[in-house]
Protein backbone atom coordinates (compact mmCIF):
# COMPACT_ATOMS: atom_id res chain seq x y z
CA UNK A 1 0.00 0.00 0.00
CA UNK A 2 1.12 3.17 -0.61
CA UNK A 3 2.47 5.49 2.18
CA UNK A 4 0.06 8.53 1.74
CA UNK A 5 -2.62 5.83 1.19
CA UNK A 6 -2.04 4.17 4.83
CA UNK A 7 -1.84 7.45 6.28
CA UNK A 8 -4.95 8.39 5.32
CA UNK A 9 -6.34 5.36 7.28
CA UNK A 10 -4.89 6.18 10.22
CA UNK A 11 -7.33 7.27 13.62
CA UNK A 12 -8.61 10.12 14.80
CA UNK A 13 -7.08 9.42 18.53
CA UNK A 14 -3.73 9.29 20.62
CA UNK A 15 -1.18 7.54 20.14
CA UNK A 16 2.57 6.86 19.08
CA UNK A 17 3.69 6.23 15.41
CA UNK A 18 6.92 4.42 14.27
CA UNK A 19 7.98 5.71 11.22
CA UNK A 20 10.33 2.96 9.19
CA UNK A 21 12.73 3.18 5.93
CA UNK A 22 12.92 0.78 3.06
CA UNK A 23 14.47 -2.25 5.69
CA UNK A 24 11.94 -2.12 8.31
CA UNK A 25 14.30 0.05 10.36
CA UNK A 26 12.42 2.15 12.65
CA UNK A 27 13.86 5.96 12.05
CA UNK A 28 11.71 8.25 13.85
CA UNK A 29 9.34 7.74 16.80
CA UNK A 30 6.61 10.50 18.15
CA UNK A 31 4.04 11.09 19.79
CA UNK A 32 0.15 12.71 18.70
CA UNK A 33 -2.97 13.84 19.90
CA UNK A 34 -4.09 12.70 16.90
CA UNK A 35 -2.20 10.18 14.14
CA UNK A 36 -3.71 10.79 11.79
CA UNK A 37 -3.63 14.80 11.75
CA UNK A 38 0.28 14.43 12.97
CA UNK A 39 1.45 12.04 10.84
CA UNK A 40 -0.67 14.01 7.45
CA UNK A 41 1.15 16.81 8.29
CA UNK A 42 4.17 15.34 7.34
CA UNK A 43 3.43 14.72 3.82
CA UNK A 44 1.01 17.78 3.04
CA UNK A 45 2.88 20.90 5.15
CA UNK A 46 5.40 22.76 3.29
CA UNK A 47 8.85 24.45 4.82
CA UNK A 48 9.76 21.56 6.67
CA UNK A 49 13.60 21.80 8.16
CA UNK A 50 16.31 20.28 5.92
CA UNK A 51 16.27 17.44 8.70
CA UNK A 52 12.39 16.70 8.62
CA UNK A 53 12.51 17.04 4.60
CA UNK A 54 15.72 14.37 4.49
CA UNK A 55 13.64 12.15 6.90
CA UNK A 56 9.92 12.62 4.91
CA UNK A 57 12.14 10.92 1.47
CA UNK A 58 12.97 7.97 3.88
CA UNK A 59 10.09 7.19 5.14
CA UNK A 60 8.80 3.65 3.16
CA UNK A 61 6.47 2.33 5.95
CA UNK A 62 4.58 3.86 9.09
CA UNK A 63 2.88 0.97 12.28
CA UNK A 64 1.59 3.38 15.33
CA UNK A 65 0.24 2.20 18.52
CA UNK A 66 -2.94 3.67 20.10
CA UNK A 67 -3.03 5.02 23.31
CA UNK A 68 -6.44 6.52 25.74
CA UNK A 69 -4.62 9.84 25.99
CA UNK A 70 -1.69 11.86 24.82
CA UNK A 71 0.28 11.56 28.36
CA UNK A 72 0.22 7.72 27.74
CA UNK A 73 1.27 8.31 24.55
CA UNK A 74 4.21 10.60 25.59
CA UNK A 75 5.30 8.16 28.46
CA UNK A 76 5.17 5.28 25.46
CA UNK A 77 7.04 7.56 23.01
CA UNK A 78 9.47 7.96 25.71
CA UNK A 79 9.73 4.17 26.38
CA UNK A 80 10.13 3.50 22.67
CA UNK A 81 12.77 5.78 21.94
CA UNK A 82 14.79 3.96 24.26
CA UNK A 83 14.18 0.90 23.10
CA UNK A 84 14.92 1.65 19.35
CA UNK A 85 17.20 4.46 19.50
CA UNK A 86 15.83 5.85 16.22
CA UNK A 87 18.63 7.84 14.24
CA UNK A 88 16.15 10.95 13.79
CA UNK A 89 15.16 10.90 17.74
CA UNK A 90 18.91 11.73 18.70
CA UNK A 91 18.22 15.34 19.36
CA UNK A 92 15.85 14.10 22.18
CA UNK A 93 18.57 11.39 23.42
CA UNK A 94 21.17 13.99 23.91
CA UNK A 95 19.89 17.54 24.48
CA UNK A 96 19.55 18.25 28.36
CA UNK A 97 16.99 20.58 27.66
CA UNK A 98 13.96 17.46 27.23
CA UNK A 99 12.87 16.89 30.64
CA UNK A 100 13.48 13.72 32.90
CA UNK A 101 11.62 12.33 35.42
CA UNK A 102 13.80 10.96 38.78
CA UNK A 103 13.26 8.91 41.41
CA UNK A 104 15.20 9.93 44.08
CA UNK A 105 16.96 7.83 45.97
CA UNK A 106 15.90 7.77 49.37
CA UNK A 107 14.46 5.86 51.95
CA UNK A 108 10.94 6.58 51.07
CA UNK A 109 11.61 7.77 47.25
CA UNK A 110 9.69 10.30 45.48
CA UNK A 111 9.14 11.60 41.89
CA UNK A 112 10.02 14.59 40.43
CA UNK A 113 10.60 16.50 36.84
CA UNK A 114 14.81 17.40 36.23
CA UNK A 115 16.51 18.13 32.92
CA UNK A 116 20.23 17.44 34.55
CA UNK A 117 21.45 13.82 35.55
CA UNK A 118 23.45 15.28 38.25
CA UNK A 119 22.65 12.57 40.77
CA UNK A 120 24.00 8.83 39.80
CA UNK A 121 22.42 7.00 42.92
CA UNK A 122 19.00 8.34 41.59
CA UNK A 123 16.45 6.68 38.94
CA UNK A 124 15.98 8.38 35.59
CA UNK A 125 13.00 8.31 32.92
CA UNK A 126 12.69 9.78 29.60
CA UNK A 127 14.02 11.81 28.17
CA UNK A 128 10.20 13.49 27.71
CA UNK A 129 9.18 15.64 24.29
CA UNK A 130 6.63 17.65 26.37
CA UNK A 131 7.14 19.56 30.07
CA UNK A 132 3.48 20.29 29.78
CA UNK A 133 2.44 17.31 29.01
CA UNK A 134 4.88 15.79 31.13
CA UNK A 135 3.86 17.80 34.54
CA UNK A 136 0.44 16.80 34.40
CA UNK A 137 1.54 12.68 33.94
CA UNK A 138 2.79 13.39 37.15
CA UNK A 139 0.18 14.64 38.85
CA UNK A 140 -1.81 11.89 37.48
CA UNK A 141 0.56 9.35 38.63
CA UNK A 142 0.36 10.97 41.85
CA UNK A 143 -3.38 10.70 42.24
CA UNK A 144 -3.48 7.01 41.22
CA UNK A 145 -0.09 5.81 43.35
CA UNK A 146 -0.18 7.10 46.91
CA UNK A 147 3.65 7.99 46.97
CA UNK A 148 5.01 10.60 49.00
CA UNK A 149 5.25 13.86 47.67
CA UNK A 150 6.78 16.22 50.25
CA UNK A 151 10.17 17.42 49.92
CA UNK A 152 10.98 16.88 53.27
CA UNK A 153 8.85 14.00 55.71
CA UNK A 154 7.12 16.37 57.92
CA UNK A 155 6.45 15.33 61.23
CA UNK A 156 2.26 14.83 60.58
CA UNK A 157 0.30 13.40 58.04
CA UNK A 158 -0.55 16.06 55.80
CA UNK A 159 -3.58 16.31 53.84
CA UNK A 160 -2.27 14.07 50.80
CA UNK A 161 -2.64 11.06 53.84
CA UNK A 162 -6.20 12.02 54.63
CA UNK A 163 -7.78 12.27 50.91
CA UNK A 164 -6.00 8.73 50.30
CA UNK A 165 -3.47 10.09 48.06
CA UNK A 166 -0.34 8.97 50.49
CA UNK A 167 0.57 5.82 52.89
CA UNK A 168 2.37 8.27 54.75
CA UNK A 169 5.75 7.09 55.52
CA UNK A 170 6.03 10.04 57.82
CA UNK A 171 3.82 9.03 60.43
CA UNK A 172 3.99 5.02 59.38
CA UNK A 173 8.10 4.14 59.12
CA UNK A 174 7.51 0.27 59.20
CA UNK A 175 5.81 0.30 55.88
CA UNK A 176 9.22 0.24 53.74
CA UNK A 177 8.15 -3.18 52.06
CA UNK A 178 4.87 -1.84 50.89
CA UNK A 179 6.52 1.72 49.69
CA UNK A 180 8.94 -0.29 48.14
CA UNK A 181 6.14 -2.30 46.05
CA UNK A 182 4.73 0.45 45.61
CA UNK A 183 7.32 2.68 44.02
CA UNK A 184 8.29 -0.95 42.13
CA UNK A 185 4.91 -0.41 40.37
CA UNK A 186 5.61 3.04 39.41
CA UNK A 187 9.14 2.08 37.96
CA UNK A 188 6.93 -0.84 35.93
CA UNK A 189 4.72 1.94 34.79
CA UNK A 190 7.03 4.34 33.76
CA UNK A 191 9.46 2.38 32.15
CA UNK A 192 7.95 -1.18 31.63
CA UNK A 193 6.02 -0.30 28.44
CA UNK A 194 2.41 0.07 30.40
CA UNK A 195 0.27 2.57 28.02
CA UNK A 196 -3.48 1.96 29.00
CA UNK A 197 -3.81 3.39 32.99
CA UNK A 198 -7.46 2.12 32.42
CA UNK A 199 -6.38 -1.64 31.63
CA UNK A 200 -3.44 -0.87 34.35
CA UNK A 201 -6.72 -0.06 37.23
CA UNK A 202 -8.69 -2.46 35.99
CA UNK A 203 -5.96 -5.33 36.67
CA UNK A 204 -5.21 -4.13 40.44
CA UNK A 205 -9.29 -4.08 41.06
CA UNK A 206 -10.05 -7.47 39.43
CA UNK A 207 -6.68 -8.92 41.27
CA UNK A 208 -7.97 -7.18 45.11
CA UNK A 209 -11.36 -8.87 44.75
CA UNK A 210 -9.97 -12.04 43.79
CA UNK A 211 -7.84 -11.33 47.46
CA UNK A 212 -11.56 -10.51 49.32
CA UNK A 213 -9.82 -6.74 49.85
CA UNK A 214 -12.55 -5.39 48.53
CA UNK A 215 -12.37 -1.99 50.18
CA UNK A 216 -8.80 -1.57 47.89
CA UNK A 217 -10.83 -2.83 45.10
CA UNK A 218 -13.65 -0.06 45.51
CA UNK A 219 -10.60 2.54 45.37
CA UNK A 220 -9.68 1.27 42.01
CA UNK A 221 -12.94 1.28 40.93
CA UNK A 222 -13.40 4.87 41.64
CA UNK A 223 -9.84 5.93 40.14
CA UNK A 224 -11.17 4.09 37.14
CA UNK A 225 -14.33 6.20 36.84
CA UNK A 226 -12.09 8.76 37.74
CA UNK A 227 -10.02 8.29 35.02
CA UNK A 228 -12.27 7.89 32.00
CA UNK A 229 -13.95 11.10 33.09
CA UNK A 230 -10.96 12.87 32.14
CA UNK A 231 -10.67 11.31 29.26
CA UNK A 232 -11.55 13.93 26.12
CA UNK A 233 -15.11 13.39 25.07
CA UNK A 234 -14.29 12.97 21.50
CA UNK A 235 -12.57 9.53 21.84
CA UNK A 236 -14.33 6.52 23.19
CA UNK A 237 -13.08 4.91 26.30
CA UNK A 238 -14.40 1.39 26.72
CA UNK A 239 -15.20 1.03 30.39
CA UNK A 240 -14.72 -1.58 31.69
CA UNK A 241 -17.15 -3.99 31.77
CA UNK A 242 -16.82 -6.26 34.98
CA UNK A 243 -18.19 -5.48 38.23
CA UNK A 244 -16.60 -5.35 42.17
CA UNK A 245 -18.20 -7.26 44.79
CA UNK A 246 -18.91 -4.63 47.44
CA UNK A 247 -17.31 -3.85 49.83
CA UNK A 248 -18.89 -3.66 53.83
CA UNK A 249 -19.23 0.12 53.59
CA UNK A 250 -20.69 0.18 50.09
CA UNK A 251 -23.35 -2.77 51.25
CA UNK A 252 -24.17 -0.59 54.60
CA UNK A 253 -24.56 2.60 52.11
CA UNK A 254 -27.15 0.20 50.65
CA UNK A 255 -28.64 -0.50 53.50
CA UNK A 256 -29.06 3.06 55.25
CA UNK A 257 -30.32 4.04 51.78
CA UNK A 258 -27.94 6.73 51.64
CA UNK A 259 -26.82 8.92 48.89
CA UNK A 260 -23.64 8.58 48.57
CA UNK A 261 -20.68 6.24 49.39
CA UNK A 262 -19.67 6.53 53.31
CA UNK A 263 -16.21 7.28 53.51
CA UNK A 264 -15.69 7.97 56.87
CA UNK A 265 -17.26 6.26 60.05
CA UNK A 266 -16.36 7.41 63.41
CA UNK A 267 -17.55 5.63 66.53
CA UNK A 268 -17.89 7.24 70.21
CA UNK A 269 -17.39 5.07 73.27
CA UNK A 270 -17.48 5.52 76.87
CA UNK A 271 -15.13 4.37 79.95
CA UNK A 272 -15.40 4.79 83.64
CA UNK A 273 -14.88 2.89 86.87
CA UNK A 274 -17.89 4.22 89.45
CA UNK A 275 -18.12 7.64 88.16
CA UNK A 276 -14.47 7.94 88.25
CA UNK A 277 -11.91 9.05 85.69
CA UNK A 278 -14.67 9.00 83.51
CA UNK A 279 -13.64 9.76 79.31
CA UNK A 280 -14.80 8.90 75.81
CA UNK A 281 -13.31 7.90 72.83
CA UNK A 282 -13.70 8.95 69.03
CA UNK A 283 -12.42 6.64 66.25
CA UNK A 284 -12.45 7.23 62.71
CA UNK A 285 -12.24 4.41 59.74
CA UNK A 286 -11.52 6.26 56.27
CA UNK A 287 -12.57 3.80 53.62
CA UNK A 288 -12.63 1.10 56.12
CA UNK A 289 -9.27 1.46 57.15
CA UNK A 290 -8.07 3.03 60.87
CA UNK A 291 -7.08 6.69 60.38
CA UNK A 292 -5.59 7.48 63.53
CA UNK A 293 -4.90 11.11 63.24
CA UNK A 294 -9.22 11.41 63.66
CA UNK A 295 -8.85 9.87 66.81
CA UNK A 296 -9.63 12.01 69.43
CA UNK A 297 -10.15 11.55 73.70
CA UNK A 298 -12.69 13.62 75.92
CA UNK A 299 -12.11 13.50 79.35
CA UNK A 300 -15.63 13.98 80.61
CA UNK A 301 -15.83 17.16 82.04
CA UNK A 302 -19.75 18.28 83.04
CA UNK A 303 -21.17 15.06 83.80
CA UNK A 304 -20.16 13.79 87.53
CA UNK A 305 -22.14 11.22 88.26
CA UNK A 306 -22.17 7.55 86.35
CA UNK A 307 -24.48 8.67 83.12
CA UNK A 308 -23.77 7.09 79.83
CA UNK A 309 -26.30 9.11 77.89
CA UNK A 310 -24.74 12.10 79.21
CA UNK A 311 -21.27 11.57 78.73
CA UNK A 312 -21.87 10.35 75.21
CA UNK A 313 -23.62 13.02 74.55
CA UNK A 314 -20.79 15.62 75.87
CA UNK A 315 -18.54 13.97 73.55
CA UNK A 316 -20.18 13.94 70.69
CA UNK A 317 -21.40 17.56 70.93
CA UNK A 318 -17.84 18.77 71.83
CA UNK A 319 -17.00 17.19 68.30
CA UNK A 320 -19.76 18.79 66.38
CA UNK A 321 -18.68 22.35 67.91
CA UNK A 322 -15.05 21.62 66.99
CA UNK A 323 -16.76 20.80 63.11
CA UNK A 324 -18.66 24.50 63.51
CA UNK A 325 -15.40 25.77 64.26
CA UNK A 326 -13.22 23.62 61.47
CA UNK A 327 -10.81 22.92 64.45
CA UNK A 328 -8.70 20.01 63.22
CA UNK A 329 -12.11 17.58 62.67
CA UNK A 330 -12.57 15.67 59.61
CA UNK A 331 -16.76 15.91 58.45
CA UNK A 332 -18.27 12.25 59.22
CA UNK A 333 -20.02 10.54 56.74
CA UNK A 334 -21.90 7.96 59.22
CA UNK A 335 -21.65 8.40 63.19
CA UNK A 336 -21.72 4.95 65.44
CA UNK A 337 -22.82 4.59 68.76
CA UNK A 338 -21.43 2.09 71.27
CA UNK A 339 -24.80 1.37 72.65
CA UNK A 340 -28.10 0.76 72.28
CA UNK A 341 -31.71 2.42 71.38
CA UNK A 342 -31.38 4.82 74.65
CA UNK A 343 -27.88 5.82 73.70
CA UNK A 344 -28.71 6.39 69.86
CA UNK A 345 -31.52 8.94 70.98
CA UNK A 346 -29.90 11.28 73.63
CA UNK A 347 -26.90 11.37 70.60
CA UNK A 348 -29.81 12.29 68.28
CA UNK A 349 -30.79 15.34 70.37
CA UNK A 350 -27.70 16.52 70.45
CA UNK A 351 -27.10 16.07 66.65
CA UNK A 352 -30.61 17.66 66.67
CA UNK A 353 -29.35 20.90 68.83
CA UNK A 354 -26.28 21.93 67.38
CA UNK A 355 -27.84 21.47 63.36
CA UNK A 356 -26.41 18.00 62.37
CA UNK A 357 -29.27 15.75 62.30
CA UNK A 358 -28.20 15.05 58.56
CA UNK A 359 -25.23 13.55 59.45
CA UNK A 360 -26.53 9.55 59.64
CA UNK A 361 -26.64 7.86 63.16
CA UNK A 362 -26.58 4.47 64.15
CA UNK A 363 -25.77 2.29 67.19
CA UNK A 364 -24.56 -1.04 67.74
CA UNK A 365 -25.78 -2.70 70.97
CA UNK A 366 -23.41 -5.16 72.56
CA UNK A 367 -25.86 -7.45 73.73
CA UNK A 368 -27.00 -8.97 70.75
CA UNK A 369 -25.00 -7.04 68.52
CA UNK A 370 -27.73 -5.42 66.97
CA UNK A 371 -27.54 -1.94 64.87
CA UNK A 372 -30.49 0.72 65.69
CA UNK A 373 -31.12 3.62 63.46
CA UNK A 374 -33.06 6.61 64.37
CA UNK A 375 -36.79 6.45 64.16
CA UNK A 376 -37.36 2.61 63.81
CA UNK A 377 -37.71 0.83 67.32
CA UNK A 378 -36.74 -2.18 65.80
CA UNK A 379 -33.12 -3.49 64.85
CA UNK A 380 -31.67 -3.66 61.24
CA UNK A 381 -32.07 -6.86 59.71
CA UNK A 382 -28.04 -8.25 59.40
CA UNK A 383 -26.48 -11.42 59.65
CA UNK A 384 -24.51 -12.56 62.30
CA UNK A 385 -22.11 -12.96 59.74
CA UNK A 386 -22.87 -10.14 57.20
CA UNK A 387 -19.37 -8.43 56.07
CA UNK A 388 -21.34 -5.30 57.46
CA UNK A 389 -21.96 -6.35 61.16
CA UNK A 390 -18.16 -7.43 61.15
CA UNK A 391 -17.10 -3.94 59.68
CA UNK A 392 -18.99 -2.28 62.26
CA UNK A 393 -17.72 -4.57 65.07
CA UNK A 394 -14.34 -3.93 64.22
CA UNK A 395 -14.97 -0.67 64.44
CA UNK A 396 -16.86 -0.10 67.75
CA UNK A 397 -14.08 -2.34 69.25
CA UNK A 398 -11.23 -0.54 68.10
CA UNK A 399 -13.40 2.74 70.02
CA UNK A 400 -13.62 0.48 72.75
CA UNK A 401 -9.90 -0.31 73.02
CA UNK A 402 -9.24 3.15 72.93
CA UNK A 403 -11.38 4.58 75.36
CA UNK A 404 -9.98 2.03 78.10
CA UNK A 405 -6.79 2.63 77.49
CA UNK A 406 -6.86 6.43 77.80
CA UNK A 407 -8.72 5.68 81.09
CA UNK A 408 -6.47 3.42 82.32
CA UNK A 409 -3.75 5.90 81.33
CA UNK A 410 -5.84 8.66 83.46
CA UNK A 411 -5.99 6.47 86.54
CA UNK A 412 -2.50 5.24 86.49
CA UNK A 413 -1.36 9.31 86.31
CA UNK A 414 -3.45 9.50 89.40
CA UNK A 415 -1.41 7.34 91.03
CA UNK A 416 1.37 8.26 90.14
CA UNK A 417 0.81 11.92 90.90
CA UNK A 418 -0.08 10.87 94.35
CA UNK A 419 3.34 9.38 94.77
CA UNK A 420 5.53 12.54 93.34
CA UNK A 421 3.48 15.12 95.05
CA UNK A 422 4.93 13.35 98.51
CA UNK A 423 8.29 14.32 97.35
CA UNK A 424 9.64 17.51 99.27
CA UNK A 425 10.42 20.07 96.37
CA UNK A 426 8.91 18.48 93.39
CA UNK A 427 6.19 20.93 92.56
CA UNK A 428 3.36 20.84 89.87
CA UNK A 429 6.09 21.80 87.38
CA UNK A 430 8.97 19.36 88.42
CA UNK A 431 6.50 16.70 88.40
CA UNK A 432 4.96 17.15 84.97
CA UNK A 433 8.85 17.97 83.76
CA UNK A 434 9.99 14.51 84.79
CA UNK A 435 7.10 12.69 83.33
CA UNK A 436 7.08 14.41 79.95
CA UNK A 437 10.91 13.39 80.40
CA UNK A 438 10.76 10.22 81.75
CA UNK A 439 7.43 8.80 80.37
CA UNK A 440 6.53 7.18 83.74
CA UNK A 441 7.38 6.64 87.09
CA UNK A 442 8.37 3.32 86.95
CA UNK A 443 10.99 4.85 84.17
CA UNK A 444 12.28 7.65 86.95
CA UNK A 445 12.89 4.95 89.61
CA UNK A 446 14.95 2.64 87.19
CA UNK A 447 16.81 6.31 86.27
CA UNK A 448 20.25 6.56 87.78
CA UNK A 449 20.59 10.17 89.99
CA UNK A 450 23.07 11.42 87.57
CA UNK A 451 19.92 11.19 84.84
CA UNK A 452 17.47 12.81 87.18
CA UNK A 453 20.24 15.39 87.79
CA UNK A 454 20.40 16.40 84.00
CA UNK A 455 17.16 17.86 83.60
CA UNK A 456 16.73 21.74 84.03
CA UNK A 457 15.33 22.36 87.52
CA UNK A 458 16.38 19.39 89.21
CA UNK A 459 19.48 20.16 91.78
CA UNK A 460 21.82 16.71 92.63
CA UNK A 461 19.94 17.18 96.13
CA UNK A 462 16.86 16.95 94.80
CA UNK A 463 17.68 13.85 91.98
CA UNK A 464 19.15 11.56 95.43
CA UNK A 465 15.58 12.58 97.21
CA UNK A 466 13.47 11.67 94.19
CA UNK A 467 15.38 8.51 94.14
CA UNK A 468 15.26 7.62 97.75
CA UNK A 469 11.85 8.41 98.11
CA UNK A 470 10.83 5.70 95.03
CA UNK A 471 13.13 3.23 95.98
């Protein structure tokens, strides 16, 4: 066929195009929005460069690969030119002004655009034909991989960790397997010839279902959607075509009849022992998962006599003013209960009174393990072992867990302030000194005088009557 002739049957939609000489040698390699536009232009535009004119009377053949959108295409091209080393791509192989994309080398690695290889322990991609382009492949890659993007790990999860958009190695160390598997599928993806982030998605989903994670499968499912909504309306995008079992949260959202997809669940819990030391707990599951930077503690502070209702209810209103205030809390989708009916109403008036009585309620009673919702005096039909009723009882125990250990972390400080404020000369201030220093007492008796000694305040008289007076 003749070479104008297969042009002319080229599509309409991104993709890369190999263009080859009389031997099948592949000679030049780019990239298009659209082929067939691109590659026309060749042949029909006039006042080409001598180079482009030289390389036009070569070409004998043209093959072109078909990508969803032009940033696959440009990662492809990229991947390609590598691979082939065409002899009209070797501006782009040795002019430092294309742009590279590196992978530092760090514990926790991260990505970012360069046009200098000035670092030989880091990874390299490209070189790219297209900083534009090339910037927002980036950010996409960013969205779908939740790899660390700050230049420096700060000491809290920023917001990147609480949209889902980072593990957060910051705040989570341990996890250098996973962010190394992680980062591993980013290398495959930039460099491994991957062109189609849609088939990419669709892979990870089918292959976490198959695994039962289905909450990690629901993420890829909406990154999907996600996805082909940013595709350009003018090209198809097959979607695909299989669907994910649901997950726990996306059955519940079935049952509650809600609107949308639940993200975030937190649960309140109470904790006392006879009216004494009495606190609450907050939890918070993001997509199913603990996000511990939601937690939060109450120590009960206008309820002084044993009064579940009430204390629950101090709790949870203290958390809705914080909301009014957008102090630090996170908007719940779904609020749980540790309770039954009685405790699911006196929360209700409170969501009532301060203007949240959208916000859904439930409550899980630990009885029978049954889950109330407001105005139906009978329990939710759930199996004992529905994926939801073990969602929700993982939850309300992690609360639970919580709430007794801040309360057993109140009533040991009782003690132990008891035993310090004995001490001649260690005041309110020395005492809460040595136990932000020490952690405990048990750690200041096991301390040697000369330790005591070092901290501001405390004299070497002092540190040998601390110790004597502990044992």
């Amino acid at each position: 066929m003749d070479i104008k002739e297969k042009v002319k049957k080229l599509p309409l939609t991104p993709g890369v195009y190999l263009m080859k000489d009389s031997e099948g040698e592949v000679v030049y390699i780019g990239k298009a929005n659209s082929l067939k536009r691109r590659v026309s232009s060749y042949f029909i535009k006039e006042g080409h460069s001598p180079k482009i004119q030289v390389l036009v009377t070569r070409i004998q053949d043209v093959d072109y690969i078909e990508t969803p959108t032009e940033i696959e295409a440009l990662l492809l091209e990229a991947q390609l030119i590598n691979k082939h080393k065409p002899k009209y791509n070797t501006r782009q192989k040795d002019d430092k002004s294309f742009p590279l994309v590196k992978m530092t080398n760090e514990t926790f690695p991260r990505l970012m655009m360069t046009r200098q290889k000035k670092d030989k322990k880091s990874k390299y991609y490209g070189p790219f034909t297209d900083a534009r382009l090339l910037r927002e492949a980036l950010r996409l890659i960013h969205t779908i991989f939740p790899i660390r993007k700050c230049m420096t790990l700060p000491k809290t999860a920023c917001l990147y960790y609480h949209i889902g958009q980072c593990v957060a190695p910051c705040i989570f160390p341990d996890i250098k397997k996973e962010y190394k598997e992680l980062m591993d599928e980013v290398s495959d993806f930039l460099g491994g010839g991957k062109r189609n982030l849609v088939e990419y998605l669709q892979l990870r989903m089918e292959s976490s279902a198959k695994e039962l994670c289905f909450e990690e499968a629901q993420i890829y499912k909406e990154q999907i959607q996600a996805l082909v909504h940013l595709k350009k309306k003018r090209f198809h995008i097959k979607k695909p075509e299989k669907s994910v079992t649901l997950s726990a949260t996306s059955e519940l959202r079935k049952i509650l009849k809600l609107n949308k997809y639940p993200e975030r669940i937190v649960c309140f819990d109470v904790s006392n022992t006879f009216g004494s030391e009495s606190v609450a707990s907050k939890v918070s599951f993001y997509r199913e998962m603990p996000d511990k930077f939601d937690y939060r503690r109450y120590k009960i502070k206008a309820v002084l006599q044993i009064n579940d209702y009430a204390m629950m209810q101090e709790a949870v209103r203290r958390m809705l003013r914080r909301l009014k205030e957008s102090k630090e809390e996170l908007d719940p989708d779904i609020i749980l209960i540790d309770g039954g009916k009685g405790h699911l109403n006196a929360v209700y008036k409170v969501l009532q009174e301060e203007g949240f009585d959208g916000i859904s309620l439930i409550s899980i009673a630990k009885r029978f393990e049954q889950i109330y919702t407001v105005g139906s005096t009978k329990p939710l039909n759930i199996a004992k072992d529905s994926p939801v009723l073990h969602m929700l009882q993982k939850v309300r125990d992690e609360s639970h867990r919580f709430a007794i250990e801040y309360h057993r972390k109140l009533r040991d400080n009782k003690v132990t302030d008891s035993v310090l404020d004995k001490i001649e000369g260690v005041g309110e201030t020395r005492k809460k000194v040595l136990l932000n220093y020490f952690g405990s007492v048990k750690k200041i008796e096991k301390a040697s005088v000369e330790e005591i000694s070092s901290i501001v305040g405390i004299s070497d008289g002092l540190a040998r009557k601390i110790k004597k007076e502990l044992g």
